[in-house]
C-alpha atoms as a PDB file:
ATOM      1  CA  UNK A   1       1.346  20.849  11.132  1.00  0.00           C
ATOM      2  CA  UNK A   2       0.692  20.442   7.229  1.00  0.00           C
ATOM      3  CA  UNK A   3       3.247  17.507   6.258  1.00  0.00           C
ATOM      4  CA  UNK A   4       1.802  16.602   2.949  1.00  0.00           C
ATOM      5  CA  UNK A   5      -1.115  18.415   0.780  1.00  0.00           C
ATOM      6  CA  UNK A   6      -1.836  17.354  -2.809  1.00  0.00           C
ATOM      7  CA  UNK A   7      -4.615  19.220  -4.653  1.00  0.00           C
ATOM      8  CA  UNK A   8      -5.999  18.076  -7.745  1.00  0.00           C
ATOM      9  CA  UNK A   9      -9.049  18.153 -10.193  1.00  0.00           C
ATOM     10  CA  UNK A  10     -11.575  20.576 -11.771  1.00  0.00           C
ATOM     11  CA  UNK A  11     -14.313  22.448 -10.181  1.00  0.00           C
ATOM     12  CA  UNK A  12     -17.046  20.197  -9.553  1.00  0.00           C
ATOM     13  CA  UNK A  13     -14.645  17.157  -9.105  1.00  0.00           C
ATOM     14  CA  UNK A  14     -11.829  18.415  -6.692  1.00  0.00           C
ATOM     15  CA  UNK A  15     -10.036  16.443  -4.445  1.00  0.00           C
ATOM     16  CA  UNK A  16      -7.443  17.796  -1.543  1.00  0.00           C
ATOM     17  CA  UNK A  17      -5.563  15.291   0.246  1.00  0.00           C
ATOM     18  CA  UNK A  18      -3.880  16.480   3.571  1.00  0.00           C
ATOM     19  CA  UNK A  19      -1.172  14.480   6.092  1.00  0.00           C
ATOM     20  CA  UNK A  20      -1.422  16.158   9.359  1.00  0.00           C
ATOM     21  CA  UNK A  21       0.681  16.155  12.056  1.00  0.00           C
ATOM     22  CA  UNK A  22      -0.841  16.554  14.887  1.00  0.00           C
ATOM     23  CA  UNK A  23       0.007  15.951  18.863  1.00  0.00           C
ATOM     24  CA  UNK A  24      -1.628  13.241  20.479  1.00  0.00           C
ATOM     25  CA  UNK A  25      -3.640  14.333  22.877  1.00  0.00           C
ATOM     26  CA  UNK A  26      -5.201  16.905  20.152  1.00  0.00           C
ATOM     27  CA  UNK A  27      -6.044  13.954  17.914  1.00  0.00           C
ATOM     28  CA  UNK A  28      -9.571  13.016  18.715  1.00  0.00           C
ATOM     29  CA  UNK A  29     -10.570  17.223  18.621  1.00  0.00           C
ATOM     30  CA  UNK A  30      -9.179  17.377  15.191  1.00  0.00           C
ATOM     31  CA  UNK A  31     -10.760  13.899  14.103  1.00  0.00           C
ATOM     32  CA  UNK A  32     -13.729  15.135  15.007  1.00  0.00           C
ATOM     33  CA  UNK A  33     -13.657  18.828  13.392  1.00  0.00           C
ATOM     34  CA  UNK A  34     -12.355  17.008  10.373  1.00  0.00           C
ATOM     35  CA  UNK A  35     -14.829  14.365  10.536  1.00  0.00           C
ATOM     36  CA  UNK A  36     -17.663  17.975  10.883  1.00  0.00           C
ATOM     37  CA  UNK A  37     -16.701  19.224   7.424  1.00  0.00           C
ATOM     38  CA  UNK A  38     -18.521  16.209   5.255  1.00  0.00           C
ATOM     39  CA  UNK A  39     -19.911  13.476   4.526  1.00  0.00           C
ATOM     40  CA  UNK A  40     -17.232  10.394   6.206  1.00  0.00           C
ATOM     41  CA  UNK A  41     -17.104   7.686   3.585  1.00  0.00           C
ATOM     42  CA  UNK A  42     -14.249   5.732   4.820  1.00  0.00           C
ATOM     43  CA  UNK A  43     -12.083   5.764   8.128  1.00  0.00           C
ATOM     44  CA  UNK A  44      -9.012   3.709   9.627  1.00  0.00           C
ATOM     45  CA  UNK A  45      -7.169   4.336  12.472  1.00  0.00           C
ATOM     46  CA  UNK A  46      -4.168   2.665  12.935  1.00  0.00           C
ATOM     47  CA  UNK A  47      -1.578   2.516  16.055  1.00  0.00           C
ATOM     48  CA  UNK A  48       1.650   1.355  15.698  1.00  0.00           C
ATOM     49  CA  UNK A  49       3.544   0.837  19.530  1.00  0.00           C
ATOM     50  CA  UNK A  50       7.105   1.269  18.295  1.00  0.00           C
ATOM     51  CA  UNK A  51       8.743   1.330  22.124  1.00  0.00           C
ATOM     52  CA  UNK A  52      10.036  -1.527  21.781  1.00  0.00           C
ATOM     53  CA  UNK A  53      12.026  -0.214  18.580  1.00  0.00           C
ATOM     54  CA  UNK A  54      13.246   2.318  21.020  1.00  0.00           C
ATOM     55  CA  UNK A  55      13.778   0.488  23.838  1.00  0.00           C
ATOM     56  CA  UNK A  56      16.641  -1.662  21.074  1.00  0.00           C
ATOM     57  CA  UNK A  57      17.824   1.858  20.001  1.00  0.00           C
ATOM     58  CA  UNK A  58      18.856   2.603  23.291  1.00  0.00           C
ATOM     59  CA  UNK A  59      20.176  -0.698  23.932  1.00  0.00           C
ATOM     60  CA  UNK A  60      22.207  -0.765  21.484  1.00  0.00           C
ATOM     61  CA  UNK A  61      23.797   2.649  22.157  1.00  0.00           C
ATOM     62  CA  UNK A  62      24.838   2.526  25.565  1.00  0.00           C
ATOM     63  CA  UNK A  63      26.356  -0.904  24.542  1.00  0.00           C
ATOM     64  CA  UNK A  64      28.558   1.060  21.524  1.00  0.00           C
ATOM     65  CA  UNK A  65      29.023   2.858  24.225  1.00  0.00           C
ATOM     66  CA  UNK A  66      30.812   0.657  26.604  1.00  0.00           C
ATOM     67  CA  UNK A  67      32.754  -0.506  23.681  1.00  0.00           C
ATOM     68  CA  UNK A  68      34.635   2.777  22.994  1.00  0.00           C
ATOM     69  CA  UNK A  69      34.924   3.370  26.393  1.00  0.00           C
ATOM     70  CA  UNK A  70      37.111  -0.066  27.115  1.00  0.00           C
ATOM     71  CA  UNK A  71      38.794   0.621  23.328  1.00  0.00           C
ATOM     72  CA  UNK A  72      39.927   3.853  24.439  1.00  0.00           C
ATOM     73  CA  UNK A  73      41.002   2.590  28.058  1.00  0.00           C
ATOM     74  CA  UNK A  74      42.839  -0.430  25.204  1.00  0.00           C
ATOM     75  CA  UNK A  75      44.905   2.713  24.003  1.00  0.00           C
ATOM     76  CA  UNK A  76      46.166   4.243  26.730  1.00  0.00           C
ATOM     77  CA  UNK A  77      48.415   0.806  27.485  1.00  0.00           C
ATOM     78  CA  UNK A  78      50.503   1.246  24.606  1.00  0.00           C
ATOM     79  CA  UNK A  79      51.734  -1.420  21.971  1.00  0.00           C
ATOM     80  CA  UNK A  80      53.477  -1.488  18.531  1.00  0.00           C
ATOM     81  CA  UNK A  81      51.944   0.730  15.789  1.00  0.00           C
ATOM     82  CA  UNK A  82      49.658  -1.564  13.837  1.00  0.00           C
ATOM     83  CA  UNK A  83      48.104  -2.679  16.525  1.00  0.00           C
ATOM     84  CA  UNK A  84      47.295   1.157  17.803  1.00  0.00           C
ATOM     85  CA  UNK A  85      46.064   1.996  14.232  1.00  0.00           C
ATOM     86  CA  UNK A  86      43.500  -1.031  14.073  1.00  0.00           C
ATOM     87  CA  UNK A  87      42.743   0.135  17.789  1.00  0.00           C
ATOM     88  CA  UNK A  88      41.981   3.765  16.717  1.00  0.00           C
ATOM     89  CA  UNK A  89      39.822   2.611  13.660  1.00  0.00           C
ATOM     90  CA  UNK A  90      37.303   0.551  15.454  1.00  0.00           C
ATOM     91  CA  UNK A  91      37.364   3.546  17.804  1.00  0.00           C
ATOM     92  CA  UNK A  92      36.323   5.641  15.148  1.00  0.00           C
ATOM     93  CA  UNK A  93      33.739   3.221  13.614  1.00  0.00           C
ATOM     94  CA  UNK A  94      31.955   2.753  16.502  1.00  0.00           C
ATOM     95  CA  UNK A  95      31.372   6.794  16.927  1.00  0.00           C
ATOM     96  CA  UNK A  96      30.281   6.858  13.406  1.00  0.00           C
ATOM     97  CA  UNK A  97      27.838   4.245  14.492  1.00  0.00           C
ATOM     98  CA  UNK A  98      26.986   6.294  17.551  1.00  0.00           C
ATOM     99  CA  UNK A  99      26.514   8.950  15.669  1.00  0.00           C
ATOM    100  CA  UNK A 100      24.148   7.200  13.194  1.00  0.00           C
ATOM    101  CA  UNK A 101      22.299   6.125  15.873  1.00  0.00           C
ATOM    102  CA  UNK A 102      21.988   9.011  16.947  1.00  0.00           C
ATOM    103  CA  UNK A 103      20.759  10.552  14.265  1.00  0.00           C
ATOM    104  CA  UNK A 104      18.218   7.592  14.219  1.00  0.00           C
ATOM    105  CA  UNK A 105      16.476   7.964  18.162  1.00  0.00           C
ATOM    106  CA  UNK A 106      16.362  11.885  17.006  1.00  0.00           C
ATOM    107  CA  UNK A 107      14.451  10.805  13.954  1.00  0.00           C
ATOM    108  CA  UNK A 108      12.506   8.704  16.252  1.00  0.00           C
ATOM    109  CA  UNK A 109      11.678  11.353  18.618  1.00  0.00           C
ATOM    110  CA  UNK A 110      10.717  13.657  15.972  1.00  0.00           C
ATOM    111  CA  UNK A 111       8.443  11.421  14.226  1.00  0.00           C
ATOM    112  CA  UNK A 112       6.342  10.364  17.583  1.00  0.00           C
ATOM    113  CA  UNK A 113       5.992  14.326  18.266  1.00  0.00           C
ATOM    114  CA  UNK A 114       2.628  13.580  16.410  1.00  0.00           C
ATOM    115  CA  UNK A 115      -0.064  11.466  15.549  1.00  0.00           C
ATOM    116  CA  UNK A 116      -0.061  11.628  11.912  1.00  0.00           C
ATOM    117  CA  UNK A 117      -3.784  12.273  10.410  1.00  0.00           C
ATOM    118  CA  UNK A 118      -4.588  10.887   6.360  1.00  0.00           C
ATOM    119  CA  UNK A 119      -7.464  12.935   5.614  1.00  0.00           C
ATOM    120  CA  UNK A 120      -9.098  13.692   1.825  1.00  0.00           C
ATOM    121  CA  UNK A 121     -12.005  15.934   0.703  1.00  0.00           C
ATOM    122  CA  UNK A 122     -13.297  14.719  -2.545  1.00  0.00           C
ATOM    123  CA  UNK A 123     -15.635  17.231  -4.153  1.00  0.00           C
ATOM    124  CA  UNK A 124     -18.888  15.856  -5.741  1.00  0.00           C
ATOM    125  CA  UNK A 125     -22.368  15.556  -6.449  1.00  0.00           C
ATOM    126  CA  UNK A 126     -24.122  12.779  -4.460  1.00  0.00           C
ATOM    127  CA  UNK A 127     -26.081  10.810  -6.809  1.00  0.00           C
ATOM    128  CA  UNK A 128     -28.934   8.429  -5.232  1.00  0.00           C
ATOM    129  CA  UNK A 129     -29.604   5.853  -7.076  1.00  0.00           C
ATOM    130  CA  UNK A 130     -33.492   4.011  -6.648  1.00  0.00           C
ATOM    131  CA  UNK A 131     -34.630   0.767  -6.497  1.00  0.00           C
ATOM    132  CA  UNK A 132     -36.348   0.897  -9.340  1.00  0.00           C
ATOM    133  CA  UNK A 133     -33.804   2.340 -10.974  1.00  0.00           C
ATOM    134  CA  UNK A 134     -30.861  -0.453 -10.310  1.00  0.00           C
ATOM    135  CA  UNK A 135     -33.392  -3.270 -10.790  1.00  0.00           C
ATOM    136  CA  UNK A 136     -34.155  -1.729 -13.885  1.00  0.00           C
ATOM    137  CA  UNK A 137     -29.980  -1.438 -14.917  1.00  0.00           C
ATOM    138  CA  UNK A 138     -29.307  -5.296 -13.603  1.00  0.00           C
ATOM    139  CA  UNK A 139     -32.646  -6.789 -15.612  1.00  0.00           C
ATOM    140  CA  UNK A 140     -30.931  -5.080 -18.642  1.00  0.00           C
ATOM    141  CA  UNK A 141     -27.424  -5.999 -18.029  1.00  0.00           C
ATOM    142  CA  UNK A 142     -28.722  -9.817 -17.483  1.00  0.00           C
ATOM    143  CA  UNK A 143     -31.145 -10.005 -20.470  1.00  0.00           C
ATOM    144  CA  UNK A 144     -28.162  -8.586 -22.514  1.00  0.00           C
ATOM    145  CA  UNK A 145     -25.260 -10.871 -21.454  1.00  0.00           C
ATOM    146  CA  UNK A 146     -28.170 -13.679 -21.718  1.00  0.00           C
ATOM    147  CA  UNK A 147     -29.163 -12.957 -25.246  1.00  0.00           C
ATOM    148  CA  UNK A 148     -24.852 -12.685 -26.126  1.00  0.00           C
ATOM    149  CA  UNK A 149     -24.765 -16.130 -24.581  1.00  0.00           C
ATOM    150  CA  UNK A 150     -27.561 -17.439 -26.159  1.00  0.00           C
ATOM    151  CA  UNK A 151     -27.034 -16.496 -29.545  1.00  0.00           C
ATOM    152  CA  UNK A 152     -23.490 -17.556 -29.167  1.00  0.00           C
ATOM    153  CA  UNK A 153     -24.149 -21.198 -28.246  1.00  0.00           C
ATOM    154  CA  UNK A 154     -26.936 -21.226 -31.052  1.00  0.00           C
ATOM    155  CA  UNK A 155     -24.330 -20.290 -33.921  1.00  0.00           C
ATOM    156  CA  UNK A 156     -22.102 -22.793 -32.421  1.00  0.00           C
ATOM    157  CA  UNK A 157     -24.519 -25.571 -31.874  1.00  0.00           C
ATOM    158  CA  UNK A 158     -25.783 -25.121 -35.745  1.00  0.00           C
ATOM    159  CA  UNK A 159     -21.566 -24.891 -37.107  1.00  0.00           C
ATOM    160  CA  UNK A 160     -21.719 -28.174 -35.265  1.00  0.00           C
ATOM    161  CA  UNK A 161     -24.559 -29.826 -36.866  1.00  0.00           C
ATOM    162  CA  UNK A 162     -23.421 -28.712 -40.230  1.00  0.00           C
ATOM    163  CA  UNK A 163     -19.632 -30.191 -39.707  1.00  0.00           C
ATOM    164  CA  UNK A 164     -21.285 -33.401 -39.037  1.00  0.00           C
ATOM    165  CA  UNK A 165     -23.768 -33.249 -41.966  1.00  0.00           C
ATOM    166  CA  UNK A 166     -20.848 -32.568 -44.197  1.00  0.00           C
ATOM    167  CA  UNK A 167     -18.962 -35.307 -42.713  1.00  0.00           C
ATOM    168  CA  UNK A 168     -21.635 -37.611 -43.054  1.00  0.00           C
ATOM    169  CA  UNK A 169     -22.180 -36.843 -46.559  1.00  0.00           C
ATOM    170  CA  UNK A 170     -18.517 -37.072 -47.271  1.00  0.00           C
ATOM    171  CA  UNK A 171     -18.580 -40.628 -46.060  1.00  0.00           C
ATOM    172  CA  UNK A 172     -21.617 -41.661 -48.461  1.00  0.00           C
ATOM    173  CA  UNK A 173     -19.704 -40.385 -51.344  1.00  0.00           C
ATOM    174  CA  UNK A 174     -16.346 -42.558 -50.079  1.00  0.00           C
ATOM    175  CA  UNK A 175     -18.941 -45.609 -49.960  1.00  0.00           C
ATOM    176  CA  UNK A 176     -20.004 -44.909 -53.372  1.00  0.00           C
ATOM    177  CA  UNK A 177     -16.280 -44.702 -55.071  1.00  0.00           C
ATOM    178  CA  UNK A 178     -14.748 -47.909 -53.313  1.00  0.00           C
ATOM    179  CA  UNK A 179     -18.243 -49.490 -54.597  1.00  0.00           C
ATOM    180  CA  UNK A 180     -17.380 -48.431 -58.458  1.00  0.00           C
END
């Protein structure tokens, strides 16, 4: 079962991504007609064990359970009015609980149905790249970051020497006005 598919790009450079449900004992014939169709990049499988999430679930509702059962058994003894209203709306907040919860272990069920599969075809030319070729990229990438560099601390080193020639010369001339 499709549960997500997103197309997108031009020809030439088209990518489909696909979330597919899938029951489990199906998964590993559909991994590997999936896995057929290309080239596999990347892969990740990932199991998540949720029974103890459902073993709480269940807990929890056959204890809500017990609950309305002994509030309800509570209003069949009679007693004044208030009383028998606050008795009848924890009654009815603990079905609406039920019910949620309810609503929640059917979720549950319906999501473990199937094992849910990520899978993307990307669309693309497959470019192989020599030896030669990235040695040749990474010499000039180095001897052009190492010429920036250089030529950088040059310029600084010779702003420097300057400053302090100035300097220097500035402090002659101060020598020669205190001496007039």
């Amino acid at each position: 079962m499709i549960q997500f598919e997103q197309k997108r790009g031009n020809k030439g450079e088209r990518r489909l991504s696909l979330l597919i449900g899938v029951p489990p004992e199906n998964f590993d014939q559909l991994y590997k007609d999936l896995s057929a169709i290309g080239i596999v990049q990347a892969k990740e499988i990932t199991k998540k064990d949720k029974t103890n999430e459902y073993k709480e679930l269940n807990a929890k509702k056959s204890s809500l359970e017990k609950i309305r059962s002994s509030l309800i058994e509570l209003k069949s003894k009679g007693g004044k009015i208030d009383e028998y209203m606050n008795l009848e709306n924890r009654i009815l907040e603990i079905e609406q609980d039920l019910q949620d919860l309810g609503v929640s272990l059917g979720d549950f069920d319906d999501e473990n149905e199937f094992c849910t599969v990520q899978f993307a075809l990307s669309e693309g030319k497959v470019v192989k790249i020599s030896l030669i070729h990235r040695i040749k990229v990474a010499l000039e990438w180095t001897i052009k970051f190492y010429l920036r560099i250089m030529v950088t601390l040059f310029f600084m080193s010779l702003f420097a020497y300057l400053l302090l020639r100035i300097v220097d010369r500035l402090k002659i001339i101060t020598k020669l006005i205190d001496k007039k």
